[in-house]
Protein backbone atom coordinates (compact mmCIF):
# COMPACT_ATOMS: atom_id res chain seq x y z
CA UNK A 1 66.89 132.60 61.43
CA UNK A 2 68.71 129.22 60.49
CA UNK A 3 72.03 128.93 59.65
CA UNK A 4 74.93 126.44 59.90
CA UNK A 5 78.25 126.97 62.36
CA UNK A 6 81.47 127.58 60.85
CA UNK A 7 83.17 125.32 62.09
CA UNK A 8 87.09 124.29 60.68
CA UNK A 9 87.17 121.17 58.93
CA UNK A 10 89.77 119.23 57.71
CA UNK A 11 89.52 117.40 54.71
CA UNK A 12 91.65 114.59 53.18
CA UNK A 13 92.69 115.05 49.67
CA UNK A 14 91.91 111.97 48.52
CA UNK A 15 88.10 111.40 48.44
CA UNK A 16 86.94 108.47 50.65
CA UNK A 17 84.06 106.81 52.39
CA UNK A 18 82.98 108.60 55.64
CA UNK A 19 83.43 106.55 58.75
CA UNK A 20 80.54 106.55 60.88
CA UNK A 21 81.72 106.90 64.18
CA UNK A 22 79.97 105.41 67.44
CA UNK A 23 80.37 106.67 71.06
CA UNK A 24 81.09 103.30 72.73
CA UNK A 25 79.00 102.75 75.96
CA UNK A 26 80.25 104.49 79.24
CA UNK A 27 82.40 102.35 81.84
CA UNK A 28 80.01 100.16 83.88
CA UNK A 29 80.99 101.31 86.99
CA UNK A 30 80.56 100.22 91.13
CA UNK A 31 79.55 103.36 92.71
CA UNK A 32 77.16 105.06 94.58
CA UNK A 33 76.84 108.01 91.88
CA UNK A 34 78.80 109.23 89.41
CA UNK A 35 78.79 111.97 86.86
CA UNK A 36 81.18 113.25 83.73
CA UNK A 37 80.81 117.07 82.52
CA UNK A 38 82.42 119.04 79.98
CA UNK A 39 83.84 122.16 81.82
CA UNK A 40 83.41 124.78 78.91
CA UNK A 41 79.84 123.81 78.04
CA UNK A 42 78.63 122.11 81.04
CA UNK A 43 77.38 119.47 79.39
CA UNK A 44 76.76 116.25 80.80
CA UNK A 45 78.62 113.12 79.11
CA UNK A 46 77.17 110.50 81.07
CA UNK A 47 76.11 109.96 84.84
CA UNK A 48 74.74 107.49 87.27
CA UNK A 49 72.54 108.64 89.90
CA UNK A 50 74.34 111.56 89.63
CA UNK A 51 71.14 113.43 91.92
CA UNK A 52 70.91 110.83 94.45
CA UNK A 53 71.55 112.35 98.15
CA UNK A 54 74.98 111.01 99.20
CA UNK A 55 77.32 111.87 101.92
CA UNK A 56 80.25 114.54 100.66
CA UNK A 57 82.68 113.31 103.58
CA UNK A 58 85.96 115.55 102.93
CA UNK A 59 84.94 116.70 99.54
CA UNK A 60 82.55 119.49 101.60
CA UNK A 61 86.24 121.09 101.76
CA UNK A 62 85.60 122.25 98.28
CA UNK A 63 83.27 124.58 99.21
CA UNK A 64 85.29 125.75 102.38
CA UNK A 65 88.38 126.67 100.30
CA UNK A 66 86.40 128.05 97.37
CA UNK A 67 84.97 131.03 100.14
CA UNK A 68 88.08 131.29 100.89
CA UNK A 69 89.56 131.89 97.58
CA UNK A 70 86.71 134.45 97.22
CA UNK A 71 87.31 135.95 99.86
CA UNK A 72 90.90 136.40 99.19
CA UNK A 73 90.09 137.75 95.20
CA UNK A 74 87.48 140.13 96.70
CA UNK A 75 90.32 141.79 99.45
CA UNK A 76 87.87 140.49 102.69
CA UNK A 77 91.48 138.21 103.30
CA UNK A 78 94.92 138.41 102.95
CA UNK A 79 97.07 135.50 101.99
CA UNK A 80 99.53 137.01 105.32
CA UNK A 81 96.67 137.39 107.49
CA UNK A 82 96.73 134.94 110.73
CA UNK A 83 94.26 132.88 111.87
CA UNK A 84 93.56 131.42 115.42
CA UNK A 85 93.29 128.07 116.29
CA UNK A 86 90.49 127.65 119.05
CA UNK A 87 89.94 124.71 120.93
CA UNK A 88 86.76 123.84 118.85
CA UNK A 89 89.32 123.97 115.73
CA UNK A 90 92.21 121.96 117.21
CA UNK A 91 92.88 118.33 116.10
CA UNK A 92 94.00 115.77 118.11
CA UNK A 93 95.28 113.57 115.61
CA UNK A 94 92.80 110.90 115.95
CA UNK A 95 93.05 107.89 113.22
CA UNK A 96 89.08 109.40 112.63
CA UNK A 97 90.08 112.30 111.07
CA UNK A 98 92.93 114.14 108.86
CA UNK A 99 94.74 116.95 109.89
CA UNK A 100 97.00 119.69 109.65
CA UNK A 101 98.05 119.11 112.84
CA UNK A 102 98.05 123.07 113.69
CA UNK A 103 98.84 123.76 117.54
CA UNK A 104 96.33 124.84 120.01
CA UNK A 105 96.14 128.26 120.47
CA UNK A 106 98.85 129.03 117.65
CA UNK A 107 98.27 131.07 114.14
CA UNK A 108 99.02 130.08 111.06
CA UNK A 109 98.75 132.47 107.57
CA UNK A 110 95.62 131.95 105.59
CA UNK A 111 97.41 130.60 102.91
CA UNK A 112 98.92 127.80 104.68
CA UNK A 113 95.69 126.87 106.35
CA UNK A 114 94.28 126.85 102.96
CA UNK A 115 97.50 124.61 101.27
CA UNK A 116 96.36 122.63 104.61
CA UNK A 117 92.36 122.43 103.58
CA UNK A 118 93.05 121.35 99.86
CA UNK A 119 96.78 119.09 99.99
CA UNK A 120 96.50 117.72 103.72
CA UNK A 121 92.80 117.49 103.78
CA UNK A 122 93.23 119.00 107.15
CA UNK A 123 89.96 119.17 109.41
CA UNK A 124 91.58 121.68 111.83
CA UNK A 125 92.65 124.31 109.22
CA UNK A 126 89.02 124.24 108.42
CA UNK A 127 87.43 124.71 111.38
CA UNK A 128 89.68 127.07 112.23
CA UNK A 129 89.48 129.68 108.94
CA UNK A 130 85.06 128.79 109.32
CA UNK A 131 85.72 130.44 112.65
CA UNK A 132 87.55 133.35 111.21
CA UNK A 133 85.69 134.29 108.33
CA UNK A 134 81.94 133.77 109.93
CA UNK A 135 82.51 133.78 114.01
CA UNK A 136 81.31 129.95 114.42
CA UNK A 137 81.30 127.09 111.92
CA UNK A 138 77.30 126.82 112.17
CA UNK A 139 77.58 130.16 110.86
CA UNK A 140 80.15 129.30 108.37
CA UNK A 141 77.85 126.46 107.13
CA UNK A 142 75.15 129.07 106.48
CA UNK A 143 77.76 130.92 103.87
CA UNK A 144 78.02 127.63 102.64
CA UNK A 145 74.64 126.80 101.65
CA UNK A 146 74.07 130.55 100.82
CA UNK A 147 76.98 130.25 98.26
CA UNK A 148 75.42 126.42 96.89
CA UNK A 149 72.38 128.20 96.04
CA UNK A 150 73.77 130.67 94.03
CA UNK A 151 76.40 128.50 91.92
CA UNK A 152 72.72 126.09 91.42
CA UNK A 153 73.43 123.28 93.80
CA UNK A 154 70.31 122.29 94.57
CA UNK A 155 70.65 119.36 96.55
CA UNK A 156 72.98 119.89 98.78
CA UNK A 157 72.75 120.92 102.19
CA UNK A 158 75.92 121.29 104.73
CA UNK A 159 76.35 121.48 108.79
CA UNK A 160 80.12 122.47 108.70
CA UNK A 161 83.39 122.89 106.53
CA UNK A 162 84.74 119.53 107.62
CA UNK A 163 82.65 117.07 105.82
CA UNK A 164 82.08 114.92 109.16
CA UNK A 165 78.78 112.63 109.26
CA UNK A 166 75.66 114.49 110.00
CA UNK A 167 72.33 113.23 108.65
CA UNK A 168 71.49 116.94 107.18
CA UNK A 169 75.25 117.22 105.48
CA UNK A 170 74.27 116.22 101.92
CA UNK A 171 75.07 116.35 98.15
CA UNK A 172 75.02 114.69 94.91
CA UNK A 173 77.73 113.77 92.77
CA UNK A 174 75.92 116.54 90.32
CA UNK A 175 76.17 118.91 92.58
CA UNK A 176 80.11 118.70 93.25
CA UNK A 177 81.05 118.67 89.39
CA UNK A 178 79.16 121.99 89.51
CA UNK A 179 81.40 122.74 92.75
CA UNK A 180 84.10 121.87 90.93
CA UNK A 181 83.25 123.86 87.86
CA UNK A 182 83.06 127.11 89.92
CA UNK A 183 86.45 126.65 91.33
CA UNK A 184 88.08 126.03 88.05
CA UNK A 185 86.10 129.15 86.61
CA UNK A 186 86.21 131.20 89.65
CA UNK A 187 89.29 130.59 91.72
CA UNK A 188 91.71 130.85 88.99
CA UNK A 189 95.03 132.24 90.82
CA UNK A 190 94.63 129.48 93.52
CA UNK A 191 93.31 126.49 91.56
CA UNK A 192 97.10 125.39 90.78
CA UNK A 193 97.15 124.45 94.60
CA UNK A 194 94.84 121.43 94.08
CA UNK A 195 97.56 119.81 92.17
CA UNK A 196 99.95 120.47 94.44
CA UNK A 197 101.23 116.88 95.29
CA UNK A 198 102.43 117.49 99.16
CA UNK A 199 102.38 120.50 101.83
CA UNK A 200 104.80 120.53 104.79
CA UNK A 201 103.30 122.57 107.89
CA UNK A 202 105.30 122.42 111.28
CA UNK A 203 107.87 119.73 109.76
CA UNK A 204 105.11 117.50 108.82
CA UNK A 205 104.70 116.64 105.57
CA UNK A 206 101.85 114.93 103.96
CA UNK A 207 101.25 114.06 100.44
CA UNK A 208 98.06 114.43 97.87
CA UNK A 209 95.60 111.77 98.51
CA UNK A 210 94.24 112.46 94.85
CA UNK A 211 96.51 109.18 93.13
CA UNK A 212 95.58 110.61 89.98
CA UNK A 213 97.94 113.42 90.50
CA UNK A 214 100.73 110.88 90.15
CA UNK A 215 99.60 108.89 87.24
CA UNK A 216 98.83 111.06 85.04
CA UNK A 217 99.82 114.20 84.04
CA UNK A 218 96.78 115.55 82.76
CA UNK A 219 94.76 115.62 85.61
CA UNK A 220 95.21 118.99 88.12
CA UNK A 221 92.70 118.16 91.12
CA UNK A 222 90.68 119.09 92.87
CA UNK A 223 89.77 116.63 96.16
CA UNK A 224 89.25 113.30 97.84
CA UNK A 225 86.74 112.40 100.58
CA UNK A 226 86.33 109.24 102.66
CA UNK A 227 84.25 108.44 105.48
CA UNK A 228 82.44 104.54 106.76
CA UNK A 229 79.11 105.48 105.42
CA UNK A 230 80.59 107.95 102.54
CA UNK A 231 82.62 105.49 100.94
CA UNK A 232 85.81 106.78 98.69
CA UNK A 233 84.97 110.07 96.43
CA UNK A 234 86.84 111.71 94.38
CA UNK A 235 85.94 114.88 91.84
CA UNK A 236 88.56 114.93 89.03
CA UNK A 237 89.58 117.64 86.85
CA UNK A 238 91.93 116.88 83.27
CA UNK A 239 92.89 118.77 80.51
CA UNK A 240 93.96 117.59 77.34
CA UNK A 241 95.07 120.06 74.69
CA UNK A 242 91.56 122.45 74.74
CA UNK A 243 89.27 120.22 76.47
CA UNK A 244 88.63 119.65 79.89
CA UNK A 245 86.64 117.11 81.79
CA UNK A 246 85.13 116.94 85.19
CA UNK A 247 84.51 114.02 86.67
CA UNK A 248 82.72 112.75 89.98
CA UNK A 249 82.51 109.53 92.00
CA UNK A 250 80.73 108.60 94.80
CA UNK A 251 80.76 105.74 97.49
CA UNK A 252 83.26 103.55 95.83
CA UNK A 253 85.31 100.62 98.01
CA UNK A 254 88.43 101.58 98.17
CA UNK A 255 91.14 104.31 97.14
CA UNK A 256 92.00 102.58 94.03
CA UNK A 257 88.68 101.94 92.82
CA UNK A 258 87.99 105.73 93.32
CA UNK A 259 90.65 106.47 91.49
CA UNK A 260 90.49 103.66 88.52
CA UNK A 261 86.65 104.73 87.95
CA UNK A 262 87.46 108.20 87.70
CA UNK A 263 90.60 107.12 85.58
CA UNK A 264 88.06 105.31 83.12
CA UNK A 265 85.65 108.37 83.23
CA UNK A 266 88.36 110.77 82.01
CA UNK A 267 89.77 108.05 79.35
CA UNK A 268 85.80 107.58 77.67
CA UNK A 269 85.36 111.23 77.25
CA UNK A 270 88.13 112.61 75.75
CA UNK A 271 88.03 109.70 73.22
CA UNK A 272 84.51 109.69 72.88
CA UNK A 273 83.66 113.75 72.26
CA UNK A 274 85.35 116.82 71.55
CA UNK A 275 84.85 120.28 72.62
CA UNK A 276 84.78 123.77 70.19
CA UNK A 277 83.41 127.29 70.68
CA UNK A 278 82.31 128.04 67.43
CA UNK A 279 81.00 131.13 68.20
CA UNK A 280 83.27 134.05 70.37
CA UNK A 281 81.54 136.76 72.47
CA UNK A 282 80.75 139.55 70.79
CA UNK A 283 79.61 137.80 68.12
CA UNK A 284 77.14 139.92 65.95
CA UNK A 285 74.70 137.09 64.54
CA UNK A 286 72.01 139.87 63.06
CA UNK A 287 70.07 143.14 62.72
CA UNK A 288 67.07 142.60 64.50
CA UNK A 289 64.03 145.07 63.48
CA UNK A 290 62.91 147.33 65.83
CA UNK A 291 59.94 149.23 66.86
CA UNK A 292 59.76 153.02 68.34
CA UNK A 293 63.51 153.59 68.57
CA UNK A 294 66.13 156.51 66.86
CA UNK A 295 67.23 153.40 65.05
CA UNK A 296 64.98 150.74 62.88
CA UNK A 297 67.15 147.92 63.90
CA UNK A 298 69.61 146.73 67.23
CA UNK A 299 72.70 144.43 66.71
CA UNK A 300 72.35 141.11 68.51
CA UNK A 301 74.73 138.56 69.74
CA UNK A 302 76.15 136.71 71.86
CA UNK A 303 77.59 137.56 75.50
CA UNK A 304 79.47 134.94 76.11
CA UNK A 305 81.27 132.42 74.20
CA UNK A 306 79.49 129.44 72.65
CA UNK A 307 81.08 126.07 73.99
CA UNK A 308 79.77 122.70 72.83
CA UNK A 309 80.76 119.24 73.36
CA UNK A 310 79.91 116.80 70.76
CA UNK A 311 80.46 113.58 69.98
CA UNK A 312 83.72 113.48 67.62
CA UNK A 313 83.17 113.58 63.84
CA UNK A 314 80.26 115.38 64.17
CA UNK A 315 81.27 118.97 64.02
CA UNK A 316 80.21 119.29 60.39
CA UNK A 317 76.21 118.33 61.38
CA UNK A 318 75.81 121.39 64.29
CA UNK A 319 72.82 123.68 62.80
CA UNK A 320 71.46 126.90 65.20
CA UNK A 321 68.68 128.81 65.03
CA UNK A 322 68.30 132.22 66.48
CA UNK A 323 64.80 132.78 67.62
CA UNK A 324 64.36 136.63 68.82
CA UNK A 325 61.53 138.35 71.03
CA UNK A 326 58.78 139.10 68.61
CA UNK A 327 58.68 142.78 68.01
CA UNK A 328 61.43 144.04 69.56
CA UNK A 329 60.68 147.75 70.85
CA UNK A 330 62.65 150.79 72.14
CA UNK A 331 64.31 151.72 74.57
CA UNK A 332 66.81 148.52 74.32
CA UNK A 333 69.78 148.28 77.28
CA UNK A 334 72.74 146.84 75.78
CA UNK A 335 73.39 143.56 77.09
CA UNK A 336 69.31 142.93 77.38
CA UNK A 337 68.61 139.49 76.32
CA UNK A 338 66.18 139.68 73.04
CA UNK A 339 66.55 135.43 72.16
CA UNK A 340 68.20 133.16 72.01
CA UNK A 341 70.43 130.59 69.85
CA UNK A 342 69.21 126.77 69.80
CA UNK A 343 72.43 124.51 68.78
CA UNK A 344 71.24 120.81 67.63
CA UNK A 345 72.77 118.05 65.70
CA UNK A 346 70.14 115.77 63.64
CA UNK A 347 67.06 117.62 65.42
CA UNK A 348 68.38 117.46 69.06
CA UNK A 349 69.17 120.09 70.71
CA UNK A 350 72.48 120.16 72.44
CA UNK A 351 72.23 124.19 73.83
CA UNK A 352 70.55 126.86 74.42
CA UNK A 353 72.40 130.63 74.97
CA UNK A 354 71.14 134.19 75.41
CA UNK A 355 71.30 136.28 72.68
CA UNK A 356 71.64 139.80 73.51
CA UNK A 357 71.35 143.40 72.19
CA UNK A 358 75.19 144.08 71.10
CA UNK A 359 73.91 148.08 71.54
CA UNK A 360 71.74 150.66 73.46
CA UNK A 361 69.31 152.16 71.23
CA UNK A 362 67.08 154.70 72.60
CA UNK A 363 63.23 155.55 72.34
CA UNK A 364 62.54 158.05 69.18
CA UNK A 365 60.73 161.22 69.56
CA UNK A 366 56.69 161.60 69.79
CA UNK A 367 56.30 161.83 65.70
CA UNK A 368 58.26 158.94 64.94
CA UNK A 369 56.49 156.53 67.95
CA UNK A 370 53.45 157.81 66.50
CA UNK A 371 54.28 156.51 62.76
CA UNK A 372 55.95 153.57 64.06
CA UNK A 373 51.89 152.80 65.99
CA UNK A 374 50.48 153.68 62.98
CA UNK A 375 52.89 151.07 60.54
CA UNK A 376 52.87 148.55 63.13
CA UNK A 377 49.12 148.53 62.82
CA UNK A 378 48.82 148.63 59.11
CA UNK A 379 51.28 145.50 58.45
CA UNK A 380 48.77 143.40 60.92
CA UNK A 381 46.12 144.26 59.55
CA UNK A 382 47.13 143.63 56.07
C-alpha cells in the first residue's frame, strides 16, 4: 500500500520558481567524536566517530542520576529520604575531583544529592546515593550497565557512578545522545534540574559548568565531563519552537571549544532540517484482510507517533509504504505488530515503524475455519 503523507503546506499566492535548497556541510570540527540527533525521531544529523570507545569522565553521571530519577518515579526513593555519607563516598576536596562537599558521616535528602550529581557535578553525592540504592558502587555499576543494555547502548561499559579513569569505563559519543534521549523521554519531572544554573549545599554554592546554559536560552542541559585523558565533553540538549536537538562532543581542548562545537552543532541543525509527526498514534492506516477470524478484516496502525526529521523544504517529497504480514490469520492481540510503514524521500528510506493491529479479533468457529481452508486454497490455486 503506497500513499503520500499529509503533510501542511504553505503556499505563496503568487506562483514562483521553487528554490532548491541544499543542507550546507556540517561544522568541521576538533574532537575526539561527536554526534547530532533529532530527539523525536532519533535520527542521526551528522556524526564523527560517533562509535569510537572514548572515556565518559563526569558525563557517566548521566546514567547515575537517570537510576535515580527512576527510582524516584517508580516509589523505590523518596525525594525526603536521607542518604549516608560513608567514608568510601566522602570527598576531600582535592583539585582532582568535583564535589559536593557533603560531610563525613552526615545525610543529606536524595534530592539534594541529586541537584549535587547533575549542577555541582559532585563525585561524593554519587558515590554516596550508588551506595544507597545498590549496597557498594561495584554493585551500582552493575545497574548501570544492566540499564545501558536495555536503553541500546552498546558500547559502553562502566566501573562506577563517578566517571573517574578506569581502562574498562567506556562509551561513545553515540551512546550518550541515546543517554541523553532517555532522560529527556524518561525523567520528565526532574529533567528541568539539568538547567538549573547553580545549587547551594552547606553554604557553598557552585554554578553550572554547562556555558551553554548562559548563552543561550534554548539549550536546557544535560552535563559536562572533563578528565586528562577524557578531554572536555559535553552532551547538549535545545529546543526551538517543536524541535529538539541532541548533541554530543567528545575529547575537545578546552571548555570553550566544548562548548563552541556543540554551539555550532545545535546552530547547523535547526537551520539545516526540520522535524514533523505526520502521522499521530492511533492512526488507522487500513483494513487488513484476514484469515480464520469472527471478522474478515483487523484495523491497523500505528502505536506510536510518527516523527521524522528532514531536511527543510522537503516535506512535500515524504512517500510511505505500508507493507503487512502476508496472510494475516486469527486470533490477532491488539497491539500485535502485523508490518510496518517505510517513510523515504526520492527512494531513501528515512524510517521504519511498527504497524500494529488497532483491535483484537478472535478465531471463528470450526465451520467458518473450515471455509476460510477451503477459500484460501482455491484463490492459490487459481
Amino acid at each position: 500500500m503506497n500513499f503520500r503523507l499529509a503533510l501542511p503546506l504553505v503556499l505563496s499566492l503568487v506562483s514562483a520558481p521553487a528554490l532548491a535548497f541544499v543542507i550546507p556541510t556540517p561544522p568541521a570540527l576538533d574532537n575526539k567524536s561527536s554526534i547530532l540527533i533529532d530527539f523525536a525521531s532519533g535520527q542521526v544529523l551528522t556524526d564523527n566517530n560517533a562509535d569510537m570507545p572514548v572515556e565518559p569522565a563526569s558525563l557517566t553521571k548521566m546514567m547515575t542520576s537517570y537510576i535515580v530519577e527512576r527510582a524516584l518515579d517508580s516509589g523505590r526513593l523518596k525525594e525526603t529520604d536521607l542518604v549516608g555519607v560513608s567514608e568510601h563516598a566522602w570527598c576531600r576536596g582535592s583539585s582532582n575531583e568535583s564535589c559536593m562537599y557533603l560531610p563525613l558521616n552526615g545525610q543529606a535528602t536524595v534530592i539534594d544529592m541529586l541537584r549535587g550529581v547533575i549542577i555541582q557535578s559532585g563525585n561524593d553525592a554519587s558515590k554516596a546515593l550508588a551506595e544507597h540504592i545498590a549496597g557498594s558502587e561495584p554493585a551500582f555499576a552493575e545497574i548501570m550497565n544492566g540499564e545501558a543494555k536495555r536503553l541500546g547502548m552498546k558500547n559502553t561499559h562502566f566501573m562506577n557512578a563517578t566517571g573517574l579513569p578506569d581502562p574498562a569505563h567506556i562509551t561513545t559519543a553515540r551512546d550518550m545522545a541515546i543517554l541523553a534521549r532517555a532522560i529527556i523521554k524518561d525523567s520528565n519531572k526532574y529533567y528541568p534540574i539539568y538547567s538549573e544554573k547553580s545549587f547551594t549545599y552547606n553554604n557553598i554554592k557552585q554554578g553550572n559548568r554547562n556555558a551553554l546554559l548562559y548563552t543561550d536560552p534554548t539549550v536546557d542541559g544535560l552535563k559536562t565531563g572533563h578528565t586528562n585523558a577524557a578531554g572536555y565533553c559535553l552532551v547538549a540538549s535545545s529546543q526551538r519552537s517543536s524541535m529538539r536537538l541532541i548533541a554530543a562532543v567528545m575529547g575537545t581542548t578546552s571548555m570553550q571549544a566544548r562548548a563552541d562545537q556543540v554551539r555550532a552543532l545545535l546552530n547547523w541543525g535547526f537551520s539545516s532540517y526540520e522535524s514533523v509527526t505526520p502521522m499521530k498514534a492511533g492512526t488507522i492506516l487500513s483494513e487488513a484482510p484476514l484469515w480464520f477470524g469472527v471478522a474478515d478484516t483487523v484495523k491497523v496502525g500505528l502505536a506510536d507517533d510518527l516523527s521524522l526529521t528532514l531536511p527543510r523544504g522537503k516535506k512535500d517529497s515524504v512517500e510511505a509504504k505500508t507493507r503487512l504480514q502476508p496472510e494475516l490469520s486469527a486470533p490477532i492481540a491488539k497491539g500485535q505488530v502485523v508490518g510496518e510503514v517505510v517513510v523515504s524521500i526520492d527512494g531513501k528510506v528515512l524510517a521504519t515503524q511498527p504497524v500494529v493491529a488497532m483491535e483484537a479479533v478472535e478465531e471463528a468457529n470450526f465451520v467458518v475455519r473450515m471455509w476460510h481452508y477451503l477459500k484460501r486454497f482455491l484463490t492459490n490455486l487459481f
